[in-house]
Protein backbone atom coordinates (compact mmCIF):
# COMPACT_ATOMS: atom_id res chain seq x y z
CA UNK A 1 -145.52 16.91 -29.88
CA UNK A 2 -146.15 20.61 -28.81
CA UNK A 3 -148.33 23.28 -30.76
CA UNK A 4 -145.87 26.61 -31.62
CA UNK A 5 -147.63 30.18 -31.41
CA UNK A 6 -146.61 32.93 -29.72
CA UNK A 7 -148.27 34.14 -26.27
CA UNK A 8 -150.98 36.94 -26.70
CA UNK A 9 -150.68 39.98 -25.23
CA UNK A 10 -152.95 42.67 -23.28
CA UNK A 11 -155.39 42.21 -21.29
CA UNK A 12 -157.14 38.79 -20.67
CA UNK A 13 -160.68 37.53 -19.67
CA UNK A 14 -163.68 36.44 -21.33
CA UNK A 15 -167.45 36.94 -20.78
CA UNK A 16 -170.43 36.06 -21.53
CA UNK A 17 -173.55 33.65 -21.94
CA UNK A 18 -172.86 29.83 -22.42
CA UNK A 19 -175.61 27.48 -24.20
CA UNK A 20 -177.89 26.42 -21.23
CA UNK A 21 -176.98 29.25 -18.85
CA UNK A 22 -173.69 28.66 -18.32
CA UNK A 23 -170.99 31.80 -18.93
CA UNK A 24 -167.65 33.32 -18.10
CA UNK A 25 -166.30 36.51 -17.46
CA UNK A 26 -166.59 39.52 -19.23
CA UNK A 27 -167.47 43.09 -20.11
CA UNK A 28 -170.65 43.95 -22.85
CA UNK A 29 -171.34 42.26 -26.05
CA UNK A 30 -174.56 41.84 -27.74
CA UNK A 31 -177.50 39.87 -26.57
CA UNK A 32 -177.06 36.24 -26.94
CA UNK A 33 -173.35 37.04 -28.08
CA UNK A 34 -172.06 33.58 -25.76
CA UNK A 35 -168.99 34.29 -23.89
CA UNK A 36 -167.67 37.88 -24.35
CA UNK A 37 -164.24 39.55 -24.11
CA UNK A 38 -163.84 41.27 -20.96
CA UNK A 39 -161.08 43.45 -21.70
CA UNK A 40 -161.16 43.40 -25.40
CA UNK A 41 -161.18 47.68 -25.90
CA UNK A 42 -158.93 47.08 -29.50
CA UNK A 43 -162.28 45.48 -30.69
CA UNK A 44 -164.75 48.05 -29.46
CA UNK A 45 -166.27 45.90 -26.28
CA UNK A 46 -168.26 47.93 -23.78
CA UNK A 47 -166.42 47.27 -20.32
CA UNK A 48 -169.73 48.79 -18.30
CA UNK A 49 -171.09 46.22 -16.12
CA UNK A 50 -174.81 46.98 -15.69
CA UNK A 51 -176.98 45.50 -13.01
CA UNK A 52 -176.58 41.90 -11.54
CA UNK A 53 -175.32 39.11 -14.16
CA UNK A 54 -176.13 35.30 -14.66
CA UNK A 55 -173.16 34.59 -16.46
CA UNK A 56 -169.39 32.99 -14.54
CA UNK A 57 -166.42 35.79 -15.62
CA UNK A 58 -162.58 34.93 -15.64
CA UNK A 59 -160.18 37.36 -14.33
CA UNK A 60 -156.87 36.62 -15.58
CA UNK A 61 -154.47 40.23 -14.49
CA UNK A 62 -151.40 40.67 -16.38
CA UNK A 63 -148.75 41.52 -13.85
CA UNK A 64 -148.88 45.53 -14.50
CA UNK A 65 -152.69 44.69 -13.60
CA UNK A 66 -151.66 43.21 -10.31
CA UNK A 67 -150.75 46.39 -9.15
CA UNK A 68 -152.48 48.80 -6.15
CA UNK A 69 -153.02 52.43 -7.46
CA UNK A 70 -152.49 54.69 -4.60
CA UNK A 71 -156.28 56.13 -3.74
CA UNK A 72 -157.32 53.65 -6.32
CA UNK A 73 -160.48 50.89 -5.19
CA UNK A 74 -159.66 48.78 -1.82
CA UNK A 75 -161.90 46.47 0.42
CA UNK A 76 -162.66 47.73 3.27
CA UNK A 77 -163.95 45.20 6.67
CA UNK A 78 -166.76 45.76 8.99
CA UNK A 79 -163.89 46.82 11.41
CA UNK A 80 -162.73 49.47 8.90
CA UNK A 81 -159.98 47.34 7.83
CA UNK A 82 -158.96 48.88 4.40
CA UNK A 83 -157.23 46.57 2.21
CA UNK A 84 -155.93 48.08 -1.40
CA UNK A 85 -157.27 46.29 -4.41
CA UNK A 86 -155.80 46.64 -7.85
CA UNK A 87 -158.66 48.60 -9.94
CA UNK A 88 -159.69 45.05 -12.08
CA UNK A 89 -160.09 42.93 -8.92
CA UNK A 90 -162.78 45.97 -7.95
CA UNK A 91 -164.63 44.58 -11.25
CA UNK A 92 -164.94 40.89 -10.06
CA UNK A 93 -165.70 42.21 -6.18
CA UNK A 94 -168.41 44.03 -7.79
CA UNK A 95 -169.77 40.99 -10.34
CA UNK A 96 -169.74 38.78 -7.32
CA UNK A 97 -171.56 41.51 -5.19
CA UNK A 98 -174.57 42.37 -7.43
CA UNK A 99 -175.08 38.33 -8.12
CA UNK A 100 -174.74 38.17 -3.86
CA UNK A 101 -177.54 40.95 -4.34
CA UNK A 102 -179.57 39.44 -6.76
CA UNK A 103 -180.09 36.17 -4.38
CA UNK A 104 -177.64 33.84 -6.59
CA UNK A 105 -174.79 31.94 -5.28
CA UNK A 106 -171.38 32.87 -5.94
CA UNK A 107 -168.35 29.96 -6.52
CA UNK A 108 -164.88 31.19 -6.87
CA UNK A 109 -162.23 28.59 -8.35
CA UNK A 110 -158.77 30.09 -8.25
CA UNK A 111 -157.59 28.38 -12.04
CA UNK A 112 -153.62 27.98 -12.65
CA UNK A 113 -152.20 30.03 -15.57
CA UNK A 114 -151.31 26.86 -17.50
CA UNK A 115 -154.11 24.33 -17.85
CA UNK A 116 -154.75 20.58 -18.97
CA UNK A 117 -157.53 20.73 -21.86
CA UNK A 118 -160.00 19.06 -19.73
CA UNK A 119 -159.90 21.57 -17.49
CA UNK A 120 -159.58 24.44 -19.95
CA UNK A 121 -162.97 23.34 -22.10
CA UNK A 122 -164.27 23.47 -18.62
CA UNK A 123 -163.38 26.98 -17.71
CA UNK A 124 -164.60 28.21 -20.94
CA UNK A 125 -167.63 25.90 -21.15
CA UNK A 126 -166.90 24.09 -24.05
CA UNK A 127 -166.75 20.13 -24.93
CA UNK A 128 -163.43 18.73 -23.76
CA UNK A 129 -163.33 16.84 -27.04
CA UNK A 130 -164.48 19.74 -28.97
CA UNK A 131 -161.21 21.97 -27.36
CA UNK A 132 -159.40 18.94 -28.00
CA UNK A 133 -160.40 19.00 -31.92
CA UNK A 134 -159.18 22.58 -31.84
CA UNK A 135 -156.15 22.07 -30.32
CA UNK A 136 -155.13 19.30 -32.73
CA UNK A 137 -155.61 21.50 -36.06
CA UNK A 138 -153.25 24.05 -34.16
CA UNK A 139 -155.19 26.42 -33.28
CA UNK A 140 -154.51 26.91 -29.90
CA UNK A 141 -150.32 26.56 -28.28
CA UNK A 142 -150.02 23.74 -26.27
CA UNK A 143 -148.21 21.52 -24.71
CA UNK A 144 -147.46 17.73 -23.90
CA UNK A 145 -146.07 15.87 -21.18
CA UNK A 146 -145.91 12.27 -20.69
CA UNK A 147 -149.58 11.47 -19.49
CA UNK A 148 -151.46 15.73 -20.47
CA UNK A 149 -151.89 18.29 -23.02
CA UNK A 150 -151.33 21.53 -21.29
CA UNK A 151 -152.33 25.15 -22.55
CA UNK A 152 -151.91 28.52 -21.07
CA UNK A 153 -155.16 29.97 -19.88
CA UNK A 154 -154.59 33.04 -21.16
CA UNK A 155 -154.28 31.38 -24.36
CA UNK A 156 -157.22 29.94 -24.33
CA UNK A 157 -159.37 33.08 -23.47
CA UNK A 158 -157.96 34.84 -26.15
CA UNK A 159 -158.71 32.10 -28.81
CA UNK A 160 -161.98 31.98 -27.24
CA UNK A 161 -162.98 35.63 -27.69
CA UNK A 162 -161.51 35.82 -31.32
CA UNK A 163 -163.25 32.57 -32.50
CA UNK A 164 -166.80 34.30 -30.59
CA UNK A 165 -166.04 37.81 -32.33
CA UNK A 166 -165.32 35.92 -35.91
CA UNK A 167 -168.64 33.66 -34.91
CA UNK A 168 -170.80 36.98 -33.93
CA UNK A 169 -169.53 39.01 -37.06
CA UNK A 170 -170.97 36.02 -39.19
CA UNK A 171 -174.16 35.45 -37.69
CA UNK A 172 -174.54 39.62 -37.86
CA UNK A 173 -173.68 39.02 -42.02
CA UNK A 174 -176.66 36.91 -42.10
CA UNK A 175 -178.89 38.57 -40.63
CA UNK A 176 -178.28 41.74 -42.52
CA UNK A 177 -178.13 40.13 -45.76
CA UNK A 178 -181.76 38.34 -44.76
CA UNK A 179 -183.84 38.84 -47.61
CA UNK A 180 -186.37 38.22 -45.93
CA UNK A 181 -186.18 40.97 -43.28
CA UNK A 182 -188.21 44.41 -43.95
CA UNK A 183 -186.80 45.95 -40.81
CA UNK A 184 -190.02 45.46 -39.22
CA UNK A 185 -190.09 43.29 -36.00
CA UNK A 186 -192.41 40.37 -36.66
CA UNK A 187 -195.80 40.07 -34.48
């Protein structure tokens, strides 16, 4: 049995703070937002990366991403080897740079572009049986071979940042409806 949908498109990646200090990849959201689109400019996300992060970030390029813009960013070696980047990879040279700077490790896990669900609710840091849940009530594509569910990644981080966003715009309601809040911060 295989989930229908069709495949997102634009630019993919995710962001953001986890539950216990775990996160993905991502441009700005508010505080305490969990995982944040990365490339999400149709809903109004700052892209700015400012100072070092403790969150992970997924880079998922579409191809048109993928490609090297002549003068654009490029790596260059400490024998002035100058290797061309495309301008998004410069983003997750410089995430892994200023968390290098700010004394944290760095681990880098190349993920395929279609997933098992295990290994999805990993990459996004959620339950495996709580992806799974979603998955079954169709809210993600998927689908099955003989022995795994598989869904596209990019799927995934896309359902991810939408069901954050809808999340985040509730929790906002709430607060601003408070009844209880004078607009004063509490001592």
């Amino acid at each position: 049995m295989a989930g229908k949908g069709s495949r997102p498109t634009g630019r993919r990646g995710l962001d953001g703070e986890h539950e216990a200090a775990r996160t993905v990849i991502g441009g700005g959201c508010p505080q305490g937002c969990g995982f944040l689109p990365v490339a999400r400019p149709e809903l109004g996300y700052d892209l700015s990366m400012t100072g070092p992060t403790t969150d992970s970030r997924i880079y998922l390029l579409d191809p048109d991403e993928r490609q090297i813009v002549p003068g654009g960013p490029a790596v260059v070696g400490p024998d002035g080897t100058r290797e061309d980047i495309p301008p998004l990879v410069f983003r997750a040279v410089q995430h892994v740079v200023a968390a290098m700077r700010a004394g944290r490790a760095v681990k880098i896990t190349p993920l395929r572009p279609e997933l098992p669900i295990d290994e999805a609710a990993d990459a996004i840091g959620m339950g495996r049986d709580d992806l799974r849940k979603h998955v079954a009530e169709g809210e993600v594509p998927f689908r099955s071979s003989q022995y795994v569910d598989w869904v596209q990644l990019a799927d995934i981080i896309n359902w991810d940042n939408e069901r954050r966003v809808r999340r985040r715009a509730i929790l906002d309601e709430l607060l601003a409806d408070d009844p209880t809040d004078d607009g004063e911060p509490s001592s």
